[in-house]
Protein backbone atom coordinates (compact mmCIF):
# COMPACT_ATOMS: atom_id res chain seq x y z
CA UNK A 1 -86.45 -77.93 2.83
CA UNK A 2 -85.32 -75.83 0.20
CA UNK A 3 -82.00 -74.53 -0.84
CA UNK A 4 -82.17 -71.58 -2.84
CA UNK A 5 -81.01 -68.95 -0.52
CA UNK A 6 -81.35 -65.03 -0.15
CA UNK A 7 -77.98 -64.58 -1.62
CA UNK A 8 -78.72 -66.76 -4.31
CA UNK A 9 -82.02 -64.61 -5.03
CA UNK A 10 -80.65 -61.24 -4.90
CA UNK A 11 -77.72 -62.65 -7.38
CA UNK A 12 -80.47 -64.17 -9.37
CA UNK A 13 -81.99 -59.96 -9.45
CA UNK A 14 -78.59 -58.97 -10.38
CA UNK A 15 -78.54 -61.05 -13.58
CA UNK A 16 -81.80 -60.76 -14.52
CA UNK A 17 -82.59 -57.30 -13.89
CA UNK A 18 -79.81 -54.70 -14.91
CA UNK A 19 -81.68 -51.78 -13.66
CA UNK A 20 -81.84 -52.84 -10.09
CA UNK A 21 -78.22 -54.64 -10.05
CA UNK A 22 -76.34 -51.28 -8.80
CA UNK A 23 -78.34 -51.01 -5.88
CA UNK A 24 -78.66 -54.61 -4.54
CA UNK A 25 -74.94 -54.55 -5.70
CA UNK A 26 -74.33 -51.94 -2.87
CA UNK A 27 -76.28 -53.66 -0.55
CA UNK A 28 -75.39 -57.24 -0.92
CA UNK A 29 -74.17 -57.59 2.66
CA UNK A 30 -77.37 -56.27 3.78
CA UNK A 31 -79.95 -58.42 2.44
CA UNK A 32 -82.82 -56.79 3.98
CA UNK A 33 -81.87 -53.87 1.59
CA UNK A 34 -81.35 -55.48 -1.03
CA UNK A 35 -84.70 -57.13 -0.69
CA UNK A 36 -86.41 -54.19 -0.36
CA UNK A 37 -84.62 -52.80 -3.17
CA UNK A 38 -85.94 -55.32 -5.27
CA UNK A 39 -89.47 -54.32 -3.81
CA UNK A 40 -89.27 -51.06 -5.06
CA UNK A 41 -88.28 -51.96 -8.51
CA UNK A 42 -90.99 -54.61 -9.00
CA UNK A 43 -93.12 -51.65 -8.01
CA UNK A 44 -92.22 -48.82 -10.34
CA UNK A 45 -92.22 -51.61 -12.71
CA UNK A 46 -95.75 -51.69 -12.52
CA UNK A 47 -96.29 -47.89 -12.07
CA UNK A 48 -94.86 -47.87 -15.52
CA UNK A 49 -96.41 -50.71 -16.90
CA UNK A 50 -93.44 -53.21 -17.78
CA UNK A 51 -95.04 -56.09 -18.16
CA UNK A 52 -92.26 -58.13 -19.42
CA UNK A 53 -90.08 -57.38 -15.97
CA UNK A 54 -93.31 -57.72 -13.91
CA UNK A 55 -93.85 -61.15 -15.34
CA UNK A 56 -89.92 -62.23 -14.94
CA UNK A 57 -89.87 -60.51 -11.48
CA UNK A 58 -93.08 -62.75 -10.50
CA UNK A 59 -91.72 -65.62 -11.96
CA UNK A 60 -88.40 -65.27 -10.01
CA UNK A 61 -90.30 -64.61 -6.81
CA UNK A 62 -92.53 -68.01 -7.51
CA UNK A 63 -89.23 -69.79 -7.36
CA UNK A 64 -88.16 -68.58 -4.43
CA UNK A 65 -91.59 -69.23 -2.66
CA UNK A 66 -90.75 -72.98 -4.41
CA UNK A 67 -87.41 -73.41 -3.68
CA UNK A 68 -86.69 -71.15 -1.51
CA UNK A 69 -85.47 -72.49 1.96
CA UNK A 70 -87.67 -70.85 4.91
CA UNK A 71 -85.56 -67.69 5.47
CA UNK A 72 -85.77 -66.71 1.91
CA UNK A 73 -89.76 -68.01 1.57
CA UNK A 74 -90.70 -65.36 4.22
CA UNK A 75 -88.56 -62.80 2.66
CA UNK A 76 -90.12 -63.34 -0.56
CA UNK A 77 -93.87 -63.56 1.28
CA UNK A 78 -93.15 -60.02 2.78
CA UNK A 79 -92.50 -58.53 -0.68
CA UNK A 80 -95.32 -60.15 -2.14
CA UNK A 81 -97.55 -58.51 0.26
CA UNK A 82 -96.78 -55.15 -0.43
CA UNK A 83 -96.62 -55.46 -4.37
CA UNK A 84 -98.95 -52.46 -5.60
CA UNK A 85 -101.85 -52.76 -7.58
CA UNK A 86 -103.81 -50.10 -6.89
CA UNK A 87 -102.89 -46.27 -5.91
CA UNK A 88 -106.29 -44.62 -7.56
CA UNK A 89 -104.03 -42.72 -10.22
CA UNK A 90 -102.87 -45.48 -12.68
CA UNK A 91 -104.35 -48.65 -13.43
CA UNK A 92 -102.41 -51.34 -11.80
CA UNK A 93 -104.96 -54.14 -11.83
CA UNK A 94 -103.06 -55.50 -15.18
CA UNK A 95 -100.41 -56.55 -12.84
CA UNK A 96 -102.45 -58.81 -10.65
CA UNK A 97 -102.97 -61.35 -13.79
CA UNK A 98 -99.75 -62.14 -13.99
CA UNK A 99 -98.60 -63.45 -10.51
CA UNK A 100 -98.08 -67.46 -10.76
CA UNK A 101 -100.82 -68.71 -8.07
CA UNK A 102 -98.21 -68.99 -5.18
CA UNK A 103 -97.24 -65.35 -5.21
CA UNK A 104 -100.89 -64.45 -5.48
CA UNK A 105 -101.85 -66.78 -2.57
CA UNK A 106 -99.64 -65.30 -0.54
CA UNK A 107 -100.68 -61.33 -2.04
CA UNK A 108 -104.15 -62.69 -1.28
CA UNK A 109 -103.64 -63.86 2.16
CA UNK A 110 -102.12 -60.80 3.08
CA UNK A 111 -105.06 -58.79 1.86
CA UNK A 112 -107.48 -61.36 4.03
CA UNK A 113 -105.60 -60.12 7.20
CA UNK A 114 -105.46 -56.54 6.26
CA UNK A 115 -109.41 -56.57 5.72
CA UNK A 116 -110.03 -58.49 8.40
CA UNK A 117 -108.69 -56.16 11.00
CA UNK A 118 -110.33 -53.43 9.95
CA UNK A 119 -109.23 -49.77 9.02
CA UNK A 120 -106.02 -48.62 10.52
């Protein structure tokens, strides 16, 4: 069972990504915000082709899929399933490298399901 916590992950964003720590700052009591705060940051990180904060927001997200206890895990597995690679203006793909293999497992599994239910 793991013990790193939401709150422990959103003030793990906080210190390690300045640009983001205003808004999860504003929604710390709200952690579903805050998570999907994060979400949108990773995102535009990509969009504008940060790799260094893609990597260290993938990294953090790998230990909370490690470490993580199960409220936090599933958190963490939602993001990772709507990280965007692909919006057929700018080339994304880049991004996909550098997801440790737990992240990408569960990006992967998430596109499995998509495909496998067909178009929308």
């Amino acid at each position: 069972m793991g013990g790193f916590h939401r709150s422990e992950f959103l003030s793990e964003i906080e210190g390690h990504f300045p640009a983001v720590r205003t808004r999860v700052d504003k929604h710390h009591s709200t952690p579903k915000v805050g998570m999907l705060q994060f979400e949108n940051f990773v995102n535009i990180s990509i969009a504008f082709g940060d790799e260094d904060t893609v990597r260290k927001a993938f990294q953090l997200m790998d230990r909370a899929l490690g470490e993580g206890d199960a409220e936090l895990k599933s958190a963490v597995t939602s993001l990772s399933e709507r990280v965007n690679f692909e919006d057929g203006v700018i080339t994304r793909s880049w991004a996909a490298k550098l997801m440790p293999p737990r992240v990408l497992e569960c990006y992967a599994a998430a596109k499995g399901r998509l495909s496998s239910q067909g178009p929308a």
